[in-house]
N, C-alpha and C. Protein backbone atom coordinates (compact mmCIF):
# COMPACT_ATOMS: atom_id res chain seq x y z
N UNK A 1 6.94 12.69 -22.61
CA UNK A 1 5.79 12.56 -21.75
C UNK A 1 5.63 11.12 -21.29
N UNK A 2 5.91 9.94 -22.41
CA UNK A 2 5.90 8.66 -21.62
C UNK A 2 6.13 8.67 -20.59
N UNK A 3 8.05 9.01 -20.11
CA UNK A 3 8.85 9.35 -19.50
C UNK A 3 8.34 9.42 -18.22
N UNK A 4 7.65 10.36 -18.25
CA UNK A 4 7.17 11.28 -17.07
C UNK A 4 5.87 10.42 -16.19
N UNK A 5 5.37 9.79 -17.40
CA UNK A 5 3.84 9.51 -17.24
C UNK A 5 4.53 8.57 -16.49
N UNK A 6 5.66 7.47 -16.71
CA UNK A 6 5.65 6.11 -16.28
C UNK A 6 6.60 6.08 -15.44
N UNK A 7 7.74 7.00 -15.06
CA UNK A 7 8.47 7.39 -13.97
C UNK A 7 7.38 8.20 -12.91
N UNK A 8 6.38 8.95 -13.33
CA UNK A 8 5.85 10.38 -12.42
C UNK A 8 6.88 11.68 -12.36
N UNK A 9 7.83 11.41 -12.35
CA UNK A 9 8.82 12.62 -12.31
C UNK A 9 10.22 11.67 -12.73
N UNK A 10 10.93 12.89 -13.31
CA UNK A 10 12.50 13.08 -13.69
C UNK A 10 12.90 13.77 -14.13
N UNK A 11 13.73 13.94 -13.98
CA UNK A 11 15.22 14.85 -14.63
C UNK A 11 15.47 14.82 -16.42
N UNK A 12 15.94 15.98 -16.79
CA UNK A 12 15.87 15.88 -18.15
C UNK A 12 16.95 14.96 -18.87
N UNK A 13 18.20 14.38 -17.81
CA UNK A 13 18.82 13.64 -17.75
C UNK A 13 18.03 11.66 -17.83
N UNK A 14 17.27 11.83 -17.20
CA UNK A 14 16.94 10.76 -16.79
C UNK A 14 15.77 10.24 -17.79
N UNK A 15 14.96 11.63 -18.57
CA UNK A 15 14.11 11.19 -19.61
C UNK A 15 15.18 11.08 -20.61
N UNK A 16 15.68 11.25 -21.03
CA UNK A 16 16.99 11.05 -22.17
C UNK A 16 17.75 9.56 -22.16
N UNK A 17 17.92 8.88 -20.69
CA UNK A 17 18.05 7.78 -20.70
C UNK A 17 16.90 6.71 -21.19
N UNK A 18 15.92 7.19 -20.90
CA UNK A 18 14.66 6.17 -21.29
C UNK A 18 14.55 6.64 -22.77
N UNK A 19 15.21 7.25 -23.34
CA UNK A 19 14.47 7.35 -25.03
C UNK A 19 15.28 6.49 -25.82
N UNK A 20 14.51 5.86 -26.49
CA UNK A 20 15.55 4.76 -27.53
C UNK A 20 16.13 6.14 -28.87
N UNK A 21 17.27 5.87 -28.98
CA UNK A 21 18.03 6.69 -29.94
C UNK A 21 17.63 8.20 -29.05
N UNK A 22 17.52 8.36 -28.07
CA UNK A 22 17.66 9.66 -27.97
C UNK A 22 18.36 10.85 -28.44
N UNK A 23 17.85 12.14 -28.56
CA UNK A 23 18.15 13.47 -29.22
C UNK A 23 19.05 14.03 -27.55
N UNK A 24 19.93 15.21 -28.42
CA UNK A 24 20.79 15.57 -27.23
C UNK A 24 20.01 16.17 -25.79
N UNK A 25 20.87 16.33 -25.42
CA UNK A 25 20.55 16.63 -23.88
C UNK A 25 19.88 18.33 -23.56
N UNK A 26 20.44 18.69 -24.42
CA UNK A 26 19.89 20.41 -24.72
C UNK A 26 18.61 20.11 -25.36
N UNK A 27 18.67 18.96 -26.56
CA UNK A 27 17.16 19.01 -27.01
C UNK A 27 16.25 18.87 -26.47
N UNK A 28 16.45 17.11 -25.54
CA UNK A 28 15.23 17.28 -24.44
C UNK A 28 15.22 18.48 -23.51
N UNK A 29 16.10 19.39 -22.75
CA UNK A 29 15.61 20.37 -22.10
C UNK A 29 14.76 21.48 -22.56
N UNK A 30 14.93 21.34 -24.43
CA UNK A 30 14.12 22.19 -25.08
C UNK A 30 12.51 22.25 -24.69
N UNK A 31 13.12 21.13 -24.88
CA UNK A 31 11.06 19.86 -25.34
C UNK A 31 10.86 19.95 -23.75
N UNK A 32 11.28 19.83 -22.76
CA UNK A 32 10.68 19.57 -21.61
C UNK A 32 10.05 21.25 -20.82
N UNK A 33 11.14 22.18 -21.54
CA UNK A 33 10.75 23.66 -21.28
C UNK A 33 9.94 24.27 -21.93
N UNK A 34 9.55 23.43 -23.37
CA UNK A 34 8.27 24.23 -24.34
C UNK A 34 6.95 23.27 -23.76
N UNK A 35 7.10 22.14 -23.29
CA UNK A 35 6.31 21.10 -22.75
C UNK A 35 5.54 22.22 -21.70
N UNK A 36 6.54 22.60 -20.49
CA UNK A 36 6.18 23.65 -19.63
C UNK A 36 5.42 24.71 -19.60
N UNK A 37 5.55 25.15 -21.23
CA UNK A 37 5.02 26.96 -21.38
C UNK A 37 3.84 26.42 -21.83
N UNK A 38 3.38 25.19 -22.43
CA UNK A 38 2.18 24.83 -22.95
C UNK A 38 1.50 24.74 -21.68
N UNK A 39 2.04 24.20 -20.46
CA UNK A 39 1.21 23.74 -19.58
C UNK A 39 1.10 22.37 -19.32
N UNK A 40 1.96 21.26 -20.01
CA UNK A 40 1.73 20.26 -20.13
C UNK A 40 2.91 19.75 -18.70
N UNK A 41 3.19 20.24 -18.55
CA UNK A 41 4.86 19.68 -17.53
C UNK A 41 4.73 21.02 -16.42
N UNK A 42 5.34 20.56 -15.36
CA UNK A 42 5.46 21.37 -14.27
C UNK A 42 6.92 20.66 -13.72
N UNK A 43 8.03 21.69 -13.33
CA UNK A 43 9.22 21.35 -12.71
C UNK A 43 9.41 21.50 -11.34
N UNK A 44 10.22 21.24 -10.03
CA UNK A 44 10.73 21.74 -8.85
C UNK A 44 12.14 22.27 -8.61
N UNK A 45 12.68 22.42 -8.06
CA UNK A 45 14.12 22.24 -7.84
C UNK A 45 14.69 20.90 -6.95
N UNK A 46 15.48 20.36 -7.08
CA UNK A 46 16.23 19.31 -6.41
C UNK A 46 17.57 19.77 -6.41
N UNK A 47 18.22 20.35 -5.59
CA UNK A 47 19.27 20.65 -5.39
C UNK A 47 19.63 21.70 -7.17
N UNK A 48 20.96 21.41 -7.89
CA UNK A 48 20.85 21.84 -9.06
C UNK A 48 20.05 21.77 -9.87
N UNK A 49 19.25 20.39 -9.81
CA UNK A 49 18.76 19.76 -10.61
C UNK A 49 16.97 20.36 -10.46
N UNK A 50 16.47 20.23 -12.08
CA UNK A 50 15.21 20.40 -12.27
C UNK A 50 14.43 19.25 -12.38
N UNK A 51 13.37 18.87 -11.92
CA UNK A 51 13.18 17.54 -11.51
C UNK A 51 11.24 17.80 -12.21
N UNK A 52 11.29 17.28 -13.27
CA UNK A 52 9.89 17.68 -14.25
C UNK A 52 9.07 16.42 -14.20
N UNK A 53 7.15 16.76 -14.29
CA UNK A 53 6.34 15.46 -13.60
C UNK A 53 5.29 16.55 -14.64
N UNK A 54 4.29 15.45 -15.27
CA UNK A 54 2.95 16.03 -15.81
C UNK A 54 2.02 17.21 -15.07
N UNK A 55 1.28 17.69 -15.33
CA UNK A 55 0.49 18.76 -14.70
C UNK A 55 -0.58 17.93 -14.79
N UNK A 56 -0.86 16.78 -16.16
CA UNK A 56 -2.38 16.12 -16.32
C UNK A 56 -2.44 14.82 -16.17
N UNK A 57 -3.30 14.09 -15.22
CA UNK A 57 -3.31 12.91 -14.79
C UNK A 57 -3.22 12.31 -16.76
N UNK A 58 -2.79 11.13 -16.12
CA UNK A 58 -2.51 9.81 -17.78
C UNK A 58 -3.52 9.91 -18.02
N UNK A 59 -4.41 9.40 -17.35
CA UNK A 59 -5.89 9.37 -17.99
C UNK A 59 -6.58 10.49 -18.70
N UNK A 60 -6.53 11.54 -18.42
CA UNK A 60 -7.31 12.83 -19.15
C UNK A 60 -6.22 12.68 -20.56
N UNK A 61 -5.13 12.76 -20.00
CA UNK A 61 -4.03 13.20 -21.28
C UNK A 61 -4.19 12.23 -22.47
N UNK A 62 -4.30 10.56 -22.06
CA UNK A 62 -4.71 9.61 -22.80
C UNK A 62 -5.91 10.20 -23.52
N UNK A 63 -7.09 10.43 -22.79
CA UNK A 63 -8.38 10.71 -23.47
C UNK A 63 -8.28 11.75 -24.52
N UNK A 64 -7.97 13.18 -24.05
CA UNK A 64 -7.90 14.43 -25.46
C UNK A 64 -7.00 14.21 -26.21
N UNK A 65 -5.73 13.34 -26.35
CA UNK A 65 -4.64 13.09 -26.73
C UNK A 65 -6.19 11.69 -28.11
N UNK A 66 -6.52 10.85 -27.85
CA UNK A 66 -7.54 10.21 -28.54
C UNK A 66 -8.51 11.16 -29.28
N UNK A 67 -9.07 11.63 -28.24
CA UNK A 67 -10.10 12.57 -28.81
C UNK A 67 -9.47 13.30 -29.92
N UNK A 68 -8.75 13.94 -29.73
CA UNK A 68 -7.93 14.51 -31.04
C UNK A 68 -7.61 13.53 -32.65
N UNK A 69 -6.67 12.54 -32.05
CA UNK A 69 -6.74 11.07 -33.17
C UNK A 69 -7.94 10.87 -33.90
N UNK A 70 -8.88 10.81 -33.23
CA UNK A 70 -10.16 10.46 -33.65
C UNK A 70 -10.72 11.63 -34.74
N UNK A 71 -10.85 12.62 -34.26
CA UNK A 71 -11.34 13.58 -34.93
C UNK A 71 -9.82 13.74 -36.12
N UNK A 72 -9.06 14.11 -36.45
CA UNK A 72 -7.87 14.33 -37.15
C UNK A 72 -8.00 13.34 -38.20
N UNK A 73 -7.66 12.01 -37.62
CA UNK A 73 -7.46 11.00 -39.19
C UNK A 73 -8.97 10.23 -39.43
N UNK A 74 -9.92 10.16 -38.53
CA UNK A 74 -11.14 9.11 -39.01
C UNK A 74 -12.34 10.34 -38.77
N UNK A 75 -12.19 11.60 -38.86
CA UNK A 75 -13.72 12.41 -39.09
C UNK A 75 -14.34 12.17 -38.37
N UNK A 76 -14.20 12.20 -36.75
CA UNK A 76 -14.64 12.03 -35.93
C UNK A 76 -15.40 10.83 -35.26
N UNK A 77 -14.67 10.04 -36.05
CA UNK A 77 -15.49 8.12 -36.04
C UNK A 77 -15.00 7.57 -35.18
N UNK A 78 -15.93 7.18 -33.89
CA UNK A 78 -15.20 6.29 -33.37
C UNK A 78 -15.07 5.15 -34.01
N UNK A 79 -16.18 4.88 -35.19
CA UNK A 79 -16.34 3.47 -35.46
C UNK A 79 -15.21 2.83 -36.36
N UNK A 80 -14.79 4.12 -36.97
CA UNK A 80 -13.80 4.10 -38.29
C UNK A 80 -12.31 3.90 -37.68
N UNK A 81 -12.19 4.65 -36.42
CA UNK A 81 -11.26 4.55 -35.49
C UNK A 81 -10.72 3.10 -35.02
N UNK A 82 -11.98 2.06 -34.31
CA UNK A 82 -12.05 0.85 -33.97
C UNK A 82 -11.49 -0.08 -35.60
N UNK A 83 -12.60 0.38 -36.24
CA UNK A 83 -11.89 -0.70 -37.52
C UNK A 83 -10.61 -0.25 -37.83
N UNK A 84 -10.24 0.75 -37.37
CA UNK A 84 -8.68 0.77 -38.32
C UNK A 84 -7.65 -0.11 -36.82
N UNK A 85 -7.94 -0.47 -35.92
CA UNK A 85 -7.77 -0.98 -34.88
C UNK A 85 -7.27 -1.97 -34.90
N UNK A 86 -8.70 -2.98 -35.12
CA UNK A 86 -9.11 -4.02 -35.35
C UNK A 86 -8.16 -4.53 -37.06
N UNK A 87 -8.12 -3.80 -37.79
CA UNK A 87 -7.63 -4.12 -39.20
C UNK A 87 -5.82 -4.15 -38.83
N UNK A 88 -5.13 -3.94 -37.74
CA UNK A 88 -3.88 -3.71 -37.69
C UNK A 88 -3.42 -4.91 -37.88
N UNK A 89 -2.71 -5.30 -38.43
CA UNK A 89 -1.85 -6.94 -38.00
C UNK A 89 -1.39 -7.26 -37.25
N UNK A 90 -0.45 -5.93 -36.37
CA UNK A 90 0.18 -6.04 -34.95
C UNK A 90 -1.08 -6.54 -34.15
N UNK A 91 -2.06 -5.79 -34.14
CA UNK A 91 -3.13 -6.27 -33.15
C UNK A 91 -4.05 -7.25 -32.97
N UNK A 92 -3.51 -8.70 -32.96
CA UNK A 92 -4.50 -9.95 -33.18
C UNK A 92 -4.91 -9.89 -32.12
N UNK A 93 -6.08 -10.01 -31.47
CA UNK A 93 -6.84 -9.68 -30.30
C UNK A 93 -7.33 -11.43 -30.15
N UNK A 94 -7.26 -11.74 -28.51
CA UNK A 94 -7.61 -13.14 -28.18
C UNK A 94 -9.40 -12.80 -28.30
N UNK A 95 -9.85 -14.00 -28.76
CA UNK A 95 -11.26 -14.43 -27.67
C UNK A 95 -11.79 -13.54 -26.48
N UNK A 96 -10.80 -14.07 -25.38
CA UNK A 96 -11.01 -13.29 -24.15
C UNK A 96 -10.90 -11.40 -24.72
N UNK A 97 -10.07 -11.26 -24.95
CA UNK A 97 -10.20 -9.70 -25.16
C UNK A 97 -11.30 -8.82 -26.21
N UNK A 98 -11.79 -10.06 -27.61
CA UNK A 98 -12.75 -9.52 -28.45
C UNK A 98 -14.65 -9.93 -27.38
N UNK A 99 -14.08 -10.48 -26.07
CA UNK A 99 -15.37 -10.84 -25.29
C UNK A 99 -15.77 -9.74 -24.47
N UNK A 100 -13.86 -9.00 -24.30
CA UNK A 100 -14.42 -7.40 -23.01
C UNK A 100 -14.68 -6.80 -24.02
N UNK A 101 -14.56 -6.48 -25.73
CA UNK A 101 -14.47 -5.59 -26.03
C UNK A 101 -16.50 -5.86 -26.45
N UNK A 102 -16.63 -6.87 -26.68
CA UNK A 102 -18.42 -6.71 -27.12
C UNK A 102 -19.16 -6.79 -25.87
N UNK A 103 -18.79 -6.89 -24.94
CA UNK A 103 -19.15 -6.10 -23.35
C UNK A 103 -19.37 -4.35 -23.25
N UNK A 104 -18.47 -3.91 -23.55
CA UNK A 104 -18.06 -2.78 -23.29
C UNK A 104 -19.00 -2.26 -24.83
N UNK A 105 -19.06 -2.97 -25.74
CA UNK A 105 -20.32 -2.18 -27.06
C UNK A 105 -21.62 -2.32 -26.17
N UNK A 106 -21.98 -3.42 -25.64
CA UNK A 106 -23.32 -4.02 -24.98
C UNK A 106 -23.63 -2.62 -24.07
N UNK A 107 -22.72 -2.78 -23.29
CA UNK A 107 -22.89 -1.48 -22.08
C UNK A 107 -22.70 -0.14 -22.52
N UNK A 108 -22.03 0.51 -23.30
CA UNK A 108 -22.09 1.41 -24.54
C UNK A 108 -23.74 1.40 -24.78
N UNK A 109 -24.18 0.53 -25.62
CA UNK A 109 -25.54 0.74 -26.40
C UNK A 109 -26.41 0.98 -24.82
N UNK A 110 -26.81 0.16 -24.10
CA UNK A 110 -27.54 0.22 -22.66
C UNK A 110 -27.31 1.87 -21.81
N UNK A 111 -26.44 2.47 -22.46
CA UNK A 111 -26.13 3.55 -21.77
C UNK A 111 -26.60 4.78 -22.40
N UNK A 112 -26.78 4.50 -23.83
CA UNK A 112 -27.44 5.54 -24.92
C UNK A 112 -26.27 5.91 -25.49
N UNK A 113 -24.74 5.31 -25.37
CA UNK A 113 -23.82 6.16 -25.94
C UNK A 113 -23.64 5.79 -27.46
């Protein structure tokens, strides 16, 4: 789905090139044809070729794709969510970015959320 999300469309060929250590070529056509029956992927024809693109804008998919995270490992916390965030080591956050993020609480609280 990266794939797809950050190309918009390709070939099951062409998502297989973008995967680090990729799985065979039958596998991704697996994953891109069970992707399909879920509803998550939609294909065309291009000559031989099947040429596969999301059905759900990034943004929604980002959001229930979270929404899910959230509810699954932190019990529905966003707050528990943020601290496990915030607690990552990969994620040292500048000044500037811990300034949008107590913006975005400010306007949060002002909003009733």
């Amino acid at each position: 789905m990266d794939v797809l999300y950050r190309q918009g469309e390709a070939t099951a060929a062409e998502v297989q090139e973008q995967i680090a250590d990729p799985p065979s070529y039958s596998a991704v056509r697996a994953t891109l044809r069970i992707l399909e029956e879920k509803g998550h992927v939609t294909h065309r024809r291009d000559g031989r070729r099947y040429v596969f693109a999301p059905t759900v804008p990034h943004t929604k998919a980002r959001r229930s794709a979270l929404t899910r995270l959230v509810a699954t490992f932190f019990a529905g916390s966003a707050e528990q969510a943020v601290a496990a965030l915030l607690d990552m080591s990969a994620s040292r956050l500048t000044d500037e970015e811990l300034d949008r993020l107590a913006e975005r609480i400010d306007q949060a609280r002002k909003e009733g959320r």
